[in-house]
N, C-alpha and C. Protein backbone atom coordinates (compact mmCIF):
# COMPACT_ATOMS: atom_id res chain seq x y z
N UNK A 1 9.80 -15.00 17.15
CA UNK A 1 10.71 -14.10 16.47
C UNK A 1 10.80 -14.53 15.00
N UNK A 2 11.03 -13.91 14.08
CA UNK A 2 10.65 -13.68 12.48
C UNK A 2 11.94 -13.54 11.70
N UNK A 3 12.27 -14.47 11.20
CA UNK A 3 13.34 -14.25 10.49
C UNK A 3 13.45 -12.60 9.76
N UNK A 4 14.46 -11.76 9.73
CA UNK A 4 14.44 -10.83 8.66
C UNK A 4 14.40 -11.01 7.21
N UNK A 5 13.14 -10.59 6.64
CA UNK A 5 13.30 -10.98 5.40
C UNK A 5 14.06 -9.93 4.34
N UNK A 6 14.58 -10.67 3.48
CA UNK A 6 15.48 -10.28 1.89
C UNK A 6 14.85 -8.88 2.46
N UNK A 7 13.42 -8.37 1.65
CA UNK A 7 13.21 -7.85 0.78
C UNK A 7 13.35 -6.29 2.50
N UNK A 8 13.34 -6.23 3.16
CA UNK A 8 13.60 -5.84 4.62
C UNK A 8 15.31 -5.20 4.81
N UNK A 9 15.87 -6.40 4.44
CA UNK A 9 17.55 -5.94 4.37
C UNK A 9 17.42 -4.57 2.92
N UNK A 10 17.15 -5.53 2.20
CA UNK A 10 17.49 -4.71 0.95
C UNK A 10 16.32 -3.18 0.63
N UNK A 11 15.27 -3.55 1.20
CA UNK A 11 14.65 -1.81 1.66
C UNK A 11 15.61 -0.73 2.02
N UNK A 12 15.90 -1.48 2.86
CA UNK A 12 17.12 -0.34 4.30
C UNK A 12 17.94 0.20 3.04
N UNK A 13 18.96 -1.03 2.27
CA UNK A 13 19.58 -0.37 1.46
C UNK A 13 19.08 0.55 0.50
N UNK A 14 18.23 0.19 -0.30
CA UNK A 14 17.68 1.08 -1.46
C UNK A 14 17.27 2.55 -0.58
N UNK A 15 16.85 2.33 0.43
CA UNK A 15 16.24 3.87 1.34
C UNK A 15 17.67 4.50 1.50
N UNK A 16 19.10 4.02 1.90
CA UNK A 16 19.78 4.75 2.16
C UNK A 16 20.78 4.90 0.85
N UNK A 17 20.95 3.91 -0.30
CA UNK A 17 21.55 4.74 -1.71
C UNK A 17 20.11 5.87 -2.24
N UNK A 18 19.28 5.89 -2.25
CA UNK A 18 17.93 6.98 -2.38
C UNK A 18 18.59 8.05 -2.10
N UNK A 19 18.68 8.07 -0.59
CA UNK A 19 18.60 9.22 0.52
C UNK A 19 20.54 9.98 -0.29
N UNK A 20 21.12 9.17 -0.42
CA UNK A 20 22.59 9.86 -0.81
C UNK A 20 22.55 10.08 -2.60
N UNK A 21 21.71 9.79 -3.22
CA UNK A 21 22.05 9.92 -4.46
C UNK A 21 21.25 11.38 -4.83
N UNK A 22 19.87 11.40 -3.94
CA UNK A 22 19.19 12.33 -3.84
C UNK A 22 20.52 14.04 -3.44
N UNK A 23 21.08 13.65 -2.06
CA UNK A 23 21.33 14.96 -1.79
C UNK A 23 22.95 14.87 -2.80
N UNK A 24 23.87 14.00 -3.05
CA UNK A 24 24.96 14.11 -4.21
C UNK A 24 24.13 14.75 -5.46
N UNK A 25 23.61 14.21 -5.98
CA UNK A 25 23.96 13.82 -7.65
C UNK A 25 22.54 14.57 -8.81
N UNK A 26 21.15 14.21 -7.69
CA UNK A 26 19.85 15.09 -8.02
C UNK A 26 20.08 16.39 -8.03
N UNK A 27 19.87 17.21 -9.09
CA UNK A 27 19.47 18.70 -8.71
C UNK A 27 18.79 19.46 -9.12
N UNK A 28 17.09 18.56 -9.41
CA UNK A 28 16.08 18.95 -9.69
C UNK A 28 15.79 20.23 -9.01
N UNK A 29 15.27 21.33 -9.44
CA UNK A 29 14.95 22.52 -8.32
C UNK A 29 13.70 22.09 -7.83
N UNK A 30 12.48 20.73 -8.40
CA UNK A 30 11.40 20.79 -8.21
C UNK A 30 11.93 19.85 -6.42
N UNK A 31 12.60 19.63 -6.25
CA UNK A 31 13.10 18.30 -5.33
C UNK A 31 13.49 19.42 -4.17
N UNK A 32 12.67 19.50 -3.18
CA UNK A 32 12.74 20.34 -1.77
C UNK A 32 13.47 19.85 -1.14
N UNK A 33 13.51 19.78 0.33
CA UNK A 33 13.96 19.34 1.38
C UNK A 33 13.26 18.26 2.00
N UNK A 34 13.57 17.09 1.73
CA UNK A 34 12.55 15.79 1.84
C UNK A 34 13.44 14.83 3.27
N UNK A 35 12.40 13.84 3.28
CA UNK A 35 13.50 12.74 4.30
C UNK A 35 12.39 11.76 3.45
N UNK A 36 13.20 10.52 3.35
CA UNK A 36 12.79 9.22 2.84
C UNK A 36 12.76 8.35 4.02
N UNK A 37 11.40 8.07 4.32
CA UNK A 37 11.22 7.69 5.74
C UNK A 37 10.75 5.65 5.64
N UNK A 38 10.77 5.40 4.52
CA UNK A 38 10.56 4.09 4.57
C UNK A 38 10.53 3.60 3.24
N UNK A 39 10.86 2.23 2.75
CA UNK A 39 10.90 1.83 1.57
C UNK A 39 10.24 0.24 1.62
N UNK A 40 8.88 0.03 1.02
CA UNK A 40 8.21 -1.16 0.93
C UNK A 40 8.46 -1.85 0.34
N UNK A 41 9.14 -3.08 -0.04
CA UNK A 41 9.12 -4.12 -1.27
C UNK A 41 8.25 -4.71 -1.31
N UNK A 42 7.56 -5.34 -2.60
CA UNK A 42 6.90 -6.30 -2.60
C UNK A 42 8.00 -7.60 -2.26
N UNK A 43 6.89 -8.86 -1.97
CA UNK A 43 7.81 -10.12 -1.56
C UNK A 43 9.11 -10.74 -2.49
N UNK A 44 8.72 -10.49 -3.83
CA UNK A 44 9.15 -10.92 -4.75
C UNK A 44 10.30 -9.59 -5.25
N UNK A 45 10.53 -8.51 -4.76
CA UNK A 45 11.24 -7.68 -4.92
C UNK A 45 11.26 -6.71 -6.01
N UNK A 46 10.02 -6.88 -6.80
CA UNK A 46 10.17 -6.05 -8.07
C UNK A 46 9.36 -4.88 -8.13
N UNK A 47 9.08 -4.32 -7.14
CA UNK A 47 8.17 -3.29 -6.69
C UNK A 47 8.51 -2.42 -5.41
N UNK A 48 9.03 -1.06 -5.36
CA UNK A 48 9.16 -0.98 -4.17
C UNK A 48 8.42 0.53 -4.13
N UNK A 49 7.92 0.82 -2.72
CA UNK A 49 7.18 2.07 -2.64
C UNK A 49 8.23 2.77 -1.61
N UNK A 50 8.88 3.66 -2.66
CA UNK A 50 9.12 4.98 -1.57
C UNK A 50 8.57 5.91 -0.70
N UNK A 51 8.62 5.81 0.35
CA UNK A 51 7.77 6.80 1.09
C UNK A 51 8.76 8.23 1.60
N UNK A 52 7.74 9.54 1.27
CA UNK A 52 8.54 10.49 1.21
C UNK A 52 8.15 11.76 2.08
N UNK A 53 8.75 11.90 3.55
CA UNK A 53 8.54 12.92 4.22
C UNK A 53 8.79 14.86 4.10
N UNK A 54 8.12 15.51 4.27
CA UNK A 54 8.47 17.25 4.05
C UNK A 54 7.87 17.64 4.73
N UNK A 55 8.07 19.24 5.00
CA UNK A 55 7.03 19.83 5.88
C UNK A 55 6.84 20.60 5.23
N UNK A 56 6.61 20.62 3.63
CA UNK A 56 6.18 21.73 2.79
C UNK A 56 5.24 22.10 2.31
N UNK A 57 4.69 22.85 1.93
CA UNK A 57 2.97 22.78 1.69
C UNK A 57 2.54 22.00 0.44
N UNK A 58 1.68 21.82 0.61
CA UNK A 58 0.95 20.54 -0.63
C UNK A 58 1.27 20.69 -1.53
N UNK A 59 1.29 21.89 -1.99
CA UNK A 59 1.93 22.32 -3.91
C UNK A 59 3.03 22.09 -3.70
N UNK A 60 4.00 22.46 -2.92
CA UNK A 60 5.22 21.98 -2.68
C UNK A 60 5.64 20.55 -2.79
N UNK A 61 5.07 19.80 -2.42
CA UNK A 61 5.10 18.54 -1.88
C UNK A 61 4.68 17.56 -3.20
N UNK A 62 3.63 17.93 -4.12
CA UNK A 62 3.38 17.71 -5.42
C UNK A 62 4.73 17.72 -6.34
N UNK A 63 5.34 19.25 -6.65
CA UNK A 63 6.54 19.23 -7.66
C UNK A 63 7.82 18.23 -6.61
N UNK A 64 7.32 18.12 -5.43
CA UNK A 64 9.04 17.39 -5.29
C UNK A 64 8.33 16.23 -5.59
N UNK A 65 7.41 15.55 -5.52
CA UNK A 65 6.89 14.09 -6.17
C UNK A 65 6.98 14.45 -7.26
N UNK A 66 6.48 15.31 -8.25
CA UNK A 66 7.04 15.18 -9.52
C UNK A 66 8.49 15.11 -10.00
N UNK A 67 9.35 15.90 -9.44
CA UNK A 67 10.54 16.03 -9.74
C UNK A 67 11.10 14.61 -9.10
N UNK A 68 10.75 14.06 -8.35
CA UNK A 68 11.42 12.46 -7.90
C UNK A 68 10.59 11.36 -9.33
N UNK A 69 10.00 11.58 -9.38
CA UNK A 69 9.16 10.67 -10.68
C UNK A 69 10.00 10.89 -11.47
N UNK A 70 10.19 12.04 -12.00
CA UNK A 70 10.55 12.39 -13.02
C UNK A 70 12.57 11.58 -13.62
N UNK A 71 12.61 11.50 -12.23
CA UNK A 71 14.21 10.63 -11.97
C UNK A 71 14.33 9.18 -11.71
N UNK A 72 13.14 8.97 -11.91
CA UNK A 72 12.94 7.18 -11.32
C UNK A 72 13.63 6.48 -12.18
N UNK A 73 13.99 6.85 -13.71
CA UNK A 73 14.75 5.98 -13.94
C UNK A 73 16.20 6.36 -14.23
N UNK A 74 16.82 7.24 -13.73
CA UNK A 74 18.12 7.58 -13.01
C UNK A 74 18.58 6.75 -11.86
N UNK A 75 17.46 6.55 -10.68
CA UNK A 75 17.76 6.25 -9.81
C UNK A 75 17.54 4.88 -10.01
N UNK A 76 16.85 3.92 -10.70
CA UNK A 76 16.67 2.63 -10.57
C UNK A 76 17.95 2.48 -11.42
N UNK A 77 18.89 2.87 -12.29
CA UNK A 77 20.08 2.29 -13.04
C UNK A 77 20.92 2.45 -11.98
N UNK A 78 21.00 3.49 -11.07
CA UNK A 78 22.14 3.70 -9.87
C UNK A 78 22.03 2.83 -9.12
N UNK A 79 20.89 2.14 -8.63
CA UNK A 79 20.52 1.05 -7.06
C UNK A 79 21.18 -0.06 -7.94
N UNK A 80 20.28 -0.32 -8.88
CA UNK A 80 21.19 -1.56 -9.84
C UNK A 80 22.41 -1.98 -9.99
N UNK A 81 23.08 -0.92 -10.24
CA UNK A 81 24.49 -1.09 -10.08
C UNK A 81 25.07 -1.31 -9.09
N UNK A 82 25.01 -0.16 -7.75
CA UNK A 82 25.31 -0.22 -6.76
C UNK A 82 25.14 -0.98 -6.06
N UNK A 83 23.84 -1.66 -5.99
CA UNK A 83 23.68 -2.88 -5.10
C UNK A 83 23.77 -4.06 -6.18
N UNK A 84 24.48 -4.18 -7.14
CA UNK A 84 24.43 -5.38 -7.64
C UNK A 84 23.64 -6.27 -7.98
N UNK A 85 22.05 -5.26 -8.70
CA UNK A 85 20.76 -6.62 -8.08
C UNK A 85 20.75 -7.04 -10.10
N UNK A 86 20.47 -8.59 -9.77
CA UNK A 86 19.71 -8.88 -10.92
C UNK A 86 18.70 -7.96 -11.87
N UNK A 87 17.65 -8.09 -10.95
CA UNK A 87 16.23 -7.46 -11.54
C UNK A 87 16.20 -6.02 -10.04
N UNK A 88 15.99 -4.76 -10.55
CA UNK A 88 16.11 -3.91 -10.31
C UNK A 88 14.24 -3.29 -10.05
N UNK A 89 13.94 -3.07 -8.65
CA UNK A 89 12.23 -2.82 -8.58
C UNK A 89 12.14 -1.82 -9.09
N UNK A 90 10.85 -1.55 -9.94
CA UNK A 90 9.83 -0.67 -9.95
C UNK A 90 9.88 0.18 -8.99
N UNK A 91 9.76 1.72 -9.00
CA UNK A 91 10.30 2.76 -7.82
C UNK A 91 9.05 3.75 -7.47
N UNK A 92 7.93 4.03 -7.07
CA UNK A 92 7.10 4.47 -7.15
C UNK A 92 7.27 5.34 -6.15
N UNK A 93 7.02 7.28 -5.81
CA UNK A 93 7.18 7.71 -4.68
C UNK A 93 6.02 8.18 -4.09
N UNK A 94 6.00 8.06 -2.80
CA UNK A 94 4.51 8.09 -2.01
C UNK A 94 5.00 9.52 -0.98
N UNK A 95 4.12 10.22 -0.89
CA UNK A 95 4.01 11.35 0.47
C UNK A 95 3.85 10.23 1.93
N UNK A 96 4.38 10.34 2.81
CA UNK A 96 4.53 9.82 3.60
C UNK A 96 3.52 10.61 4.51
N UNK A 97 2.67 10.85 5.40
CA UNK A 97 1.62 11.68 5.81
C UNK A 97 1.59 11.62 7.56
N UNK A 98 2.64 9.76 8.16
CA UNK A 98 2.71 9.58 9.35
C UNK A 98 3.45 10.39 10.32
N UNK A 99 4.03 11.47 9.76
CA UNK A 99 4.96 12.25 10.84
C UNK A 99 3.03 13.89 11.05
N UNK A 100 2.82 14.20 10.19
CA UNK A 100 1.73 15.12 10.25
C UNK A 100 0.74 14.74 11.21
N UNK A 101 0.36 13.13 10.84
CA UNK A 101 -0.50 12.72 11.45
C UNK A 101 -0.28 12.65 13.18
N UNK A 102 1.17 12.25 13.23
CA UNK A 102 1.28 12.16 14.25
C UNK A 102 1.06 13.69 15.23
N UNK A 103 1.64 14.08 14.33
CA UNK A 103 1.51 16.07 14.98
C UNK A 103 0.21 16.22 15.31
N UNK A 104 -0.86 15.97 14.61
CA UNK A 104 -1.93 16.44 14.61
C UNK A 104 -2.55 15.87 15.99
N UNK A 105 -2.53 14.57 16.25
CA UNK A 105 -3.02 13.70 17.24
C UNK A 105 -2.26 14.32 18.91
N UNK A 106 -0.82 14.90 18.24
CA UNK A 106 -0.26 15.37 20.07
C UNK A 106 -0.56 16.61 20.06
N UNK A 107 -1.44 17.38 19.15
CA UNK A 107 -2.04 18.54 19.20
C UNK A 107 -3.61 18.42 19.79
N UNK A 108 -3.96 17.56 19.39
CA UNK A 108 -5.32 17.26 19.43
C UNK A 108 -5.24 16.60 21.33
N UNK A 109 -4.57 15.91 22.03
CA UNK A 109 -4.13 15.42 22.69
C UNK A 109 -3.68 16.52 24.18
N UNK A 110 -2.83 17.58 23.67
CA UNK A 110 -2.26 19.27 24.05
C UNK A 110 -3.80 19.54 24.81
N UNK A 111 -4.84 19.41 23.66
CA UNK A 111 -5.93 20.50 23.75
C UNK A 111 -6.82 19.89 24.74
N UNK A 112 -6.93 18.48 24.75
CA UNK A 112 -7.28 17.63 25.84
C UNK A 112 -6.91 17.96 27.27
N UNK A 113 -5.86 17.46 27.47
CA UNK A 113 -5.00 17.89 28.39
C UNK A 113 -5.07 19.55 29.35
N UNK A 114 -5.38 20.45 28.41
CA UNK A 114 -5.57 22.09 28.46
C UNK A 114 -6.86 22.36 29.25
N UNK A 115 -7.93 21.22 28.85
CA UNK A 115 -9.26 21.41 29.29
C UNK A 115 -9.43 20.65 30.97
């Protein structure tokens, strides 16, 4: 068993001030209907990769990554504060692709099954 590390606790947090600052305070029109499905730190904490779920079509899915870029440094002065951190990570947002993938495989799986 594995100690929980820092950067693990403090993911969770940054994913869930994200997830509330997003639906309060953002009101980019480029910013759809998203879920923030995971947040990576590097070890050292100054890097973190947002990962970002939709079921919207690719162009879609482009302007809400742009429109979240476009706020990264809104949102890195808010985590800062809010969580009280020294040094505040780098915020980078990623399409998250594991919920599709997964669809695709219990489709692919359906069709198996059918035969």
């Amino acid at each position: 068993m594995h100690p929980y590390k820092r950067s693990e606790r403090l993911g969770e947090l940054i994913l869930a001030e994200i997830s509330e600052l997003i639906t309060r305070d953002i009101k980019d029109p480029r910013i759809g209907f998203v879920t923030f499905t995971r947040v990576e730190l590097s070890d050292d904490l100054r890097y973190a990769k947002v990962f970002v779920s939709s079921l919207e079509s690719e162009q879609e899915k482009a302007r809400t990554l742009q429109g979240l870029s476009s706020a990264t440094g809104y949102i890195r002065r808010h985590i800062g504060r809010a969580l009280h951190l020294r040094y505040t990570p780098e915020i980078t947002f990623l399409s998250d692709t594991s919920l599709e993938h997964g669809a695709k495989i219990a489709q692919l799986l359906r069709q198996l099954h059918a035969r």
